[in-house]
PDB file of N, CA and C in Angstrom:
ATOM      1  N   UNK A   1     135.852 103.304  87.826  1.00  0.00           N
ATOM      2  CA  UNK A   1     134.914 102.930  88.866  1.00  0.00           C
ATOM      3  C   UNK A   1     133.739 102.174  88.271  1.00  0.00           C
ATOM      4  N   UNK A   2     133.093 101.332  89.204  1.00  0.00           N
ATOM      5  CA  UNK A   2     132.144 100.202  88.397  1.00  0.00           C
ATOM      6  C   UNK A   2     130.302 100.956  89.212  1.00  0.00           C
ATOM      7  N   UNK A   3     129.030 100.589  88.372  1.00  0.00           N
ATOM      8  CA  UNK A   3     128.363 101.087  88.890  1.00  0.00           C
ATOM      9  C   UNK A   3     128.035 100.939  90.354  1.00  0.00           C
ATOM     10  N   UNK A   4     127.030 101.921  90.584  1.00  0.00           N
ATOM     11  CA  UNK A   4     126.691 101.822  92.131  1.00  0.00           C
ATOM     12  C   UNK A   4     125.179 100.978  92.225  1.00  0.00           C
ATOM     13  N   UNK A   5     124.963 100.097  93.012  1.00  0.00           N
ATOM     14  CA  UNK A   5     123.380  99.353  92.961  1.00  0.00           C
ATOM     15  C   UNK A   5     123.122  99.922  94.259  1.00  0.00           C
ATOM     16  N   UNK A   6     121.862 100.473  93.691  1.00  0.00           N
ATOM     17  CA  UNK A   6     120.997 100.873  95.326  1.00  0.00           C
ATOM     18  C   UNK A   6     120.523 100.198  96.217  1.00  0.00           C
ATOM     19  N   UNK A   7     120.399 100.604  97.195  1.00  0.00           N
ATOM     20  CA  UNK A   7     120.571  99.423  98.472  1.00  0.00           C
ATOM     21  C   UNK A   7     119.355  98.768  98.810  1.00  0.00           C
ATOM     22  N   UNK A   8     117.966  99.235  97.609  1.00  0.00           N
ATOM     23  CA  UNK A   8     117.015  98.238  97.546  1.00  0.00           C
ATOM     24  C   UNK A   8     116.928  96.880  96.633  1.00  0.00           C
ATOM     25  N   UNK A   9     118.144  96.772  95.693  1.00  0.00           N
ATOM     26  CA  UNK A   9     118.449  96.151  94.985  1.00  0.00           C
ATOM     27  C   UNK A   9     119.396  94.772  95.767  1.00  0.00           C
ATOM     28  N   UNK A  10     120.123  95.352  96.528  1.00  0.00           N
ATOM     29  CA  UNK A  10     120.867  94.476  97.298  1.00  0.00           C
ATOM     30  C   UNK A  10     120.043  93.765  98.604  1.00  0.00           C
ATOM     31  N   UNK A  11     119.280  94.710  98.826  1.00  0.00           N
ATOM     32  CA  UNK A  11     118.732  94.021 100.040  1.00  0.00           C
ATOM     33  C   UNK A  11     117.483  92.831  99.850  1.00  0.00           C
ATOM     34  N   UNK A  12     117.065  93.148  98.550  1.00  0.00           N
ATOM     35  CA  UNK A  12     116.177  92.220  97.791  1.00  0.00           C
ATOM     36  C   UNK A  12     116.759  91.092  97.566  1.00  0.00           C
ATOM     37  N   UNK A  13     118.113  91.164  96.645  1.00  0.00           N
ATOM     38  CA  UNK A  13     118.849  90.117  96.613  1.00  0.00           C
ATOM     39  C   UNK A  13     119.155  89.391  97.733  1.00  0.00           C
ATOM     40  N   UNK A  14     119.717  89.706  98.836  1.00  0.00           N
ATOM     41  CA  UNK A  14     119.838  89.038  99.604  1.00  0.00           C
ATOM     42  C   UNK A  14     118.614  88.144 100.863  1.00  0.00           C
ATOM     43  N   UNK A  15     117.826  89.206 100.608  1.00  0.00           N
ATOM     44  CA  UNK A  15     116.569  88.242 101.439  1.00  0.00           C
ATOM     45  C   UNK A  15     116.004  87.307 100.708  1.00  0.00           C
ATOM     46  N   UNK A  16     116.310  87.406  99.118  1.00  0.00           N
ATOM     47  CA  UNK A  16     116.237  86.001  98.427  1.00  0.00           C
ATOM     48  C   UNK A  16     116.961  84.803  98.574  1.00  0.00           C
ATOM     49  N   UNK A  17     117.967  85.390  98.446  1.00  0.00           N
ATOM     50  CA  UNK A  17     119.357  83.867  98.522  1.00  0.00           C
ATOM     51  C   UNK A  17     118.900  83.815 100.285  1.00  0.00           C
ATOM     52  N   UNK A  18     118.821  84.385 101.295  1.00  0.00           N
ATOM     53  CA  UNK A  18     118.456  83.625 102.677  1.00  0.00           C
ATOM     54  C   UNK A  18     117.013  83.168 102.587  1.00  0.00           C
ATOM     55  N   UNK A  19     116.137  83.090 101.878  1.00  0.00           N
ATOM     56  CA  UNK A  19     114.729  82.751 102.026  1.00  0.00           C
ATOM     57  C   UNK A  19     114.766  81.073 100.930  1.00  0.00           C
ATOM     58  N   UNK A  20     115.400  81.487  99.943  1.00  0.00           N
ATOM     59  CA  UNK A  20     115.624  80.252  98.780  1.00  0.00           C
ATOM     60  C   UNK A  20     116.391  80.199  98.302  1.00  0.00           C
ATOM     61  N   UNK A  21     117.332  79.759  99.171  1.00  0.00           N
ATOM     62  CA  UNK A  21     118.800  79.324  98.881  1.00  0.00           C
ATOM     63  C   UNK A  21     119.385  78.169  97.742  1.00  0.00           C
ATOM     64  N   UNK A  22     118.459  77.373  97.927  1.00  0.00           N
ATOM     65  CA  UNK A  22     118.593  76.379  96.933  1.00  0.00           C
ATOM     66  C   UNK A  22     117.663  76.709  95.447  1.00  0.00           C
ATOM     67  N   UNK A  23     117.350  77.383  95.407  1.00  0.00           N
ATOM     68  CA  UNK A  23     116.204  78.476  94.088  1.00  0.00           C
ATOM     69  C   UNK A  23     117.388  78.788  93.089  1.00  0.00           C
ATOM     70  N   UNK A  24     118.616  79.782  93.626  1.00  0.00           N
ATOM     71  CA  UNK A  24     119.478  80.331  92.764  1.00  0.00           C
ATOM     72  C   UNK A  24     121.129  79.649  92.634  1.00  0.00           C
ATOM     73  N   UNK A  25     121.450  79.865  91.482  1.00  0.00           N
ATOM     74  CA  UNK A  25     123.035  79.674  91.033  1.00  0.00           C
ATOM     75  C   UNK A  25     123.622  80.571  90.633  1.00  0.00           C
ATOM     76  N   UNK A  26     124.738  80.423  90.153  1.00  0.00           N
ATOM     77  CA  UNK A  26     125.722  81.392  89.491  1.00  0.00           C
ATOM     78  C   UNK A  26     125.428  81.525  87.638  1.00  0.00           C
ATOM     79  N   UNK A  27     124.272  81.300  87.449  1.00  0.00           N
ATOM     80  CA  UNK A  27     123.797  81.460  86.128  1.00  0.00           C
ATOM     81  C   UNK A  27     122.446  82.538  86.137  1.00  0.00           C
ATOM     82  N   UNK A  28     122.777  84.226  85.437  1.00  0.00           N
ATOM     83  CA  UNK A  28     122.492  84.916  85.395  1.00  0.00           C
ATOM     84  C   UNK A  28     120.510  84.484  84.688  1.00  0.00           C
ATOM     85  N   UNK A  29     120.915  83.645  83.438  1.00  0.00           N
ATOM     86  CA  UNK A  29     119.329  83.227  83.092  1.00  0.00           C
ATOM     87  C   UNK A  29     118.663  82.251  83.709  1.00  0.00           C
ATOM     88  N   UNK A  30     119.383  81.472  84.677  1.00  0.00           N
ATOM     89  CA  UNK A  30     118.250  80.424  85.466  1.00  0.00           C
ATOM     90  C   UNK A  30     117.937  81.644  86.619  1.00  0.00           C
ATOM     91  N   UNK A  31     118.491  82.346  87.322  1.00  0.00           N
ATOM     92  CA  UNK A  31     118.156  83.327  88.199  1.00  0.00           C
ATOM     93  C   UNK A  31     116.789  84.015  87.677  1.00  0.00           C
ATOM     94  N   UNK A  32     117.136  84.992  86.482  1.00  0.00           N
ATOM     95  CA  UNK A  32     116.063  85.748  85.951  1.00  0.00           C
ATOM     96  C   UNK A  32     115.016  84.769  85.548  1.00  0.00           C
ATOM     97  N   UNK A  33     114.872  83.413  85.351  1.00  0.00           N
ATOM     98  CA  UNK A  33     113.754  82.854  84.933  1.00  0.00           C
ATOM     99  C   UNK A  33     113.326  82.230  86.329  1.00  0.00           C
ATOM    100  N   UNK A  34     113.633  82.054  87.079  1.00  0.00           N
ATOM    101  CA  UNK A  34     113.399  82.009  88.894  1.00  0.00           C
ATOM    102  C   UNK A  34     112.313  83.221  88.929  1.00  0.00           C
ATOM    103  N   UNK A  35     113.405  84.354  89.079  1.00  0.00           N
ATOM    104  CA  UNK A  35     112.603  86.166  89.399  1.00  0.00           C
ATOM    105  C   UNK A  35     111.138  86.104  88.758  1.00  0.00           C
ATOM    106  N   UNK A  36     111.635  85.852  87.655  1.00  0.00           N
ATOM    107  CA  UNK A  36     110.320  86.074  86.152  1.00  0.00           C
ATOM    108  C   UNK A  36     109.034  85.414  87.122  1.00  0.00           C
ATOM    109  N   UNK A  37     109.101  83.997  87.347  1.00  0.00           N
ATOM    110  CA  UNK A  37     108.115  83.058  88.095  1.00  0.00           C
ATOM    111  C   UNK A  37     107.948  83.007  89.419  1.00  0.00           C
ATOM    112  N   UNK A  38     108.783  83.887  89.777  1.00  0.00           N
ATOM    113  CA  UNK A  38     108.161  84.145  91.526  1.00  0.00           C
ATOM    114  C   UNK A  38     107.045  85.410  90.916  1.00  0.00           C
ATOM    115  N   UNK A  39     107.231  86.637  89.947  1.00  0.00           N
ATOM    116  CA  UNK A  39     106.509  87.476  89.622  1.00  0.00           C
ATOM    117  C   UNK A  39     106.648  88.344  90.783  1.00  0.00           C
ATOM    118  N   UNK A  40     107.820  88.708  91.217  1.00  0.00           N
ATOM    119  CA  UNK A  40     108.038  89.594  92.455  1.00  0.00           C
ATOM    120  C   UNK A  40     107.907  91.082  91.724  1.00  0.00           C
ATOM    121  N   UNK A  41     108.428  91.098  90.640  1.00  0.00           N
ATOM    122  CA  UNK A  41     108.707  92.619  90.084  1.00  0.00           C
ATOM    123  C   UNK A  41     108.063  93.015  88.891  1.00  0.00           C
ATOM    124  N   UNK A  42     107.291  94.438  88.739  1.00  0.00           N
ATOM    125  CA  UNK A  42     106.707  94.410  87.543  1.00  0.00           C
ATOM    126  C   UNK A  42     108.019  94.845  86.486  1.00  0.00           C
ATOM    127  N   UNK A  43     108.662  95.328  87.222  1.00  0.00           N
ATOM    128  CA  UNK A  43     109.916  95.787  86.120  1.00  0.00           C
ATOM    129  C   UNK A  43     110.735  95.067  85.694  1.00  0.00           C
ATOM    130  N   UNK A  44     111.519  94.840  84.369  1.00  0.00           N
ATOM    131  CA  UNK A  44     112.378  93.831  83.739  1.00  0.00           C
ATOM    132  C   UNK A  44     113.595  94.459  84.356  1.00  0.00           C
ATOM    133  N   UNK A  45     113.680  95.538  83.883  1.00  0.00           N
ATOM    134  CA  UNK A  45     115.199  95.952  84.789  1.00  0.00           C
ATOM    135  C   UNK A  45     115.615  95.999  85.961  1.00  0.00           C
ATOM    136  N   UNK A  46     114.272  95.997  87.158  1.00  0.00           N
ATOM    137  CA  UNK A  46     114.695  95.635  88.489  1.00  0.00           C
ATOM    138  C   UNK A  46     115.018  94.199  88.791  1.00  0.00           C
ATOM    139  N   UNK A  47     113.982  93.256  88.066  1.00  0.00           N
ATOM    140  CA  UNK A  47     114.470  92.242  88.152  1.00  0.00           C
ATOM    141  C   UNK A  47     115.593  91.517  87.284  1.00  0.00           C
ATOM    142  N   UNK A  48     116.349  91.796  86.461  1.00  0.00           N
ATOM    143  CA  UNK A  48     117.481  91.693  86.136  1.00  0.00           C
ATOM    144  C   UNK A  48     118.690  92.127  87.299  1.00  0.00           C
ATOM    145  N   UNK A  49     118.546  93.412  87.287  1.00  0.00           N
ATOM    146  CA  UNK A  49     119.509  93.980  88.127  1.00  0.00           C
ATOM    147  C   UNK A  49     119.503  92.603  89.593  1.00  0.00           C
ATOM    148  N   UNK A  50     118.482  92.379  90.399  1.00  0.00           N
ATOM    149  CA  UNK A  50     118.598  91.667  91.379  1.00  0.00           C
ATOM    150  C   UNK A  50     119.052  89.873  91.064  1.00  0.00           C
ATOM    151  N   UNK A  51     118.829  89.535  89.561  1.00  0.00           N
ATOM    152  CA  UNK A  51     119.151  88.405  88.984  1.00  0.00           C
ATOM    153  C   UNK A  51     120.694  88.469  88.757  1.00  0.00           C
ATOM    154  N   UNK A  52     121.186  89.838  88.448  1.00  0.00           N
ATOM    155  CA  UNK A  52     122.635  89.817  88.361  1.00  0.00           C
ATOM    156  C   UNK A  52     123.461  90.124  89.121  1.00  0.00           C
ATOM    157  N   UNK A  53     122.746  90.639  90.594  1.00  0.00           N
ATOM    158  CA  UNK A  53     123.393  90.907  91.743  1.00  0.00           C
ATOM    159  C   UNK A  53     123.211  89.659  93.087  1.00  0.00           C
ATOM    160  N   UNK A  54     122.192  88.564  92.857  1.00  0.00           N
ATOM    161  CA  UNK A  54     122.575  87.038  93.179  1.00  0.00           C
ATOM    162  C   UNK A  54     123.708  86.774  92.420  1.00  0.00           C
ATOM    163  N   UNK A  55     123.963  86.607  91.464  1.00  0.00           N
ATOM    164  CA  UNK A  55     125.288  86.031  90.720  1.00  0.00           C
ATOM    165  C   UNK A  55     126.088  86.557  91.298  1.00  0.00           C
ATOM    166  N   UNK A  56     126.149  87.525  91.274  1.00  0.00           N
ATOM    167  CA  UNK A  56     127.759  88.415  92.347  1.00  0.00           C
ATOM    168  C   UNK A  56     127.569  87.661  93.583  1.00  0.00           C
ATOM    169  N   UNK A  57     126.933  88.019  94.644  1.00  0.00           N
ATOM    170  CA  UNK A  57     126.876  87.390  95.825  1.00  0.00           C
ATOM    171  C   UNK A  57     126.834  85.949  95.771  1.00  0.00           C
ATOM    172  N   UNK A  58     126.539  84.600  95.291  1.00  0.00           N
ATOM    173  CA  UNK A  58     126.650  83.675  95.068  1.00  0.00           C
ATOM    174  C   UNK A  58     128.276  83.152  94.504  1.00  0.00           C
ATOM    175  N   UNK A  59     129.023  83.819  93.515  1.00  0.00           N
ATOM    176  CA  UNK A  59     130.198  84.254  93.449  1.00  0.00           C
ATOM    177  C   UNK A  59     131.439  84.220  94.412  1.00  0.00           C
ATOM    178  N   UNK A  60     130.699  85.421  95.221  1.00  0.00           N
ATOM    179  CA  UNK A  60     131.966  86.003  96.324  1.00  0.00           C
ATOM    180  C   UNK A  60     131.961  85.038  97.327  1.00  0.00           C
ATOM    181  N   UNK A  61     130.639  84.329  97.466  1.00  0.00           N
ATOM    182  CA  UNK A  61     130.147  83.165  98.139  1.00  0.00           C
ATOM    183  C   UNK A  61     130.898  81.853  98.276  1.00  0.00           C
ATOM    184  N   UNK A  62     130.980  81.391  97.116  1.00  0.00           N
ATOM    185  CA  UNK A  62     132.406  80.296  96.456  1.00  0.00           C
ATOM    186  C   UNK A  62     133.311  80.377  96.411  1.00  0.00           C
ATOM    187  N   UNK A  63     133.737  81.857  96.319  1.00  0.00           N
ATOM    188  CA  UNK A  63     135.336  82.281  96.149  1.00  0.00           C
ATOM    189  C   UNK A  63     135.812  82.136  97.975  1.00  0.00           C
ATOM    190  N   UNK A  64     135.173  82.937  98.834  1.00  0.00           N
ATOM    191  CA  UNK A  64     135.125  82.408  99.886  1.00  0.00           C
ATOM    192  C   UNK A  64     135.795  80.752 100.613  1.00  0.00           C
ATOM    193  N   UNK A  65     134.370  80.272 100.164  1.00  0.00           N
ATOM    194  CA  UNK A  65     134.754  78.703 100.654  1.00  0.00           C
ATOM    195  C   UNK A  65     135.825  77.832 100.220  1.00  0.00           C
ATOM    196  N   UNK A  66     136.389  77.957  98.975  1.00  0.00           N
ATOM    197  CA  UNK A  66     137.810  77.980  98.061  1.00  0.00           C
ATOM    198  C   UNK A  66     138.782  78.122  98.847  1.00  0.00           C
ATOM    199  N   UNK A  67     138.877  79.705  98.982  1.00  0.00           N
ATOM    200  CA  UNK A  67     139.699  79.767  99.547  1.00  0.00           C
ATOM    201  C   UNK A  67     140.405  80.718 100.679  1.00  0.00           C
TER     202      UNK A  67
END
C-alpha cells in the first residue's frame, strides 16, 4: 500500500492548479520553487508534499487527455 496524504494537502493542491494553472508542470522542482515564492507555507515538508502532489494530479491530468 502507498502513503495516505491528508485531505489538507490535496485540497491545497488543487485550489492551486484551479487558481494558477499555468504556474505549475509535471516537474517536481519548478513546482517547489513556484510554492517557495508564493511563500504560502512556513513548512518545507508541507510544501513539498503539495509540490509533489501537483505532479500527481497534473499527471493523471495528461494521462487522461491521451487517452
Amino acid at each position: 500500500m502507498g502513503k495516505v496524504r491528508p485531505a489538507y494537502i490535496k485540497r491545497t493542491a488543487r485550489k492551486l492548479i484551479e487558481t494558477y494553472p499555468e504556474a505549475f508542470t509535471t516537474d517536481f522542482e519548478h513546482n517547489k520553487a513556484v510554492l517557495k515564492e508564493m511563500g504560502l507555507f512556513e513548512s518545507k515538508r508541507v510544501r513539498n508534499r503539495v509540490a509533489g502532489y501537483i505532479v500527481r494530479l497534473l499527471k493523471r491530468k495528461e494521462k487522461e487527455k491521451m487517452g
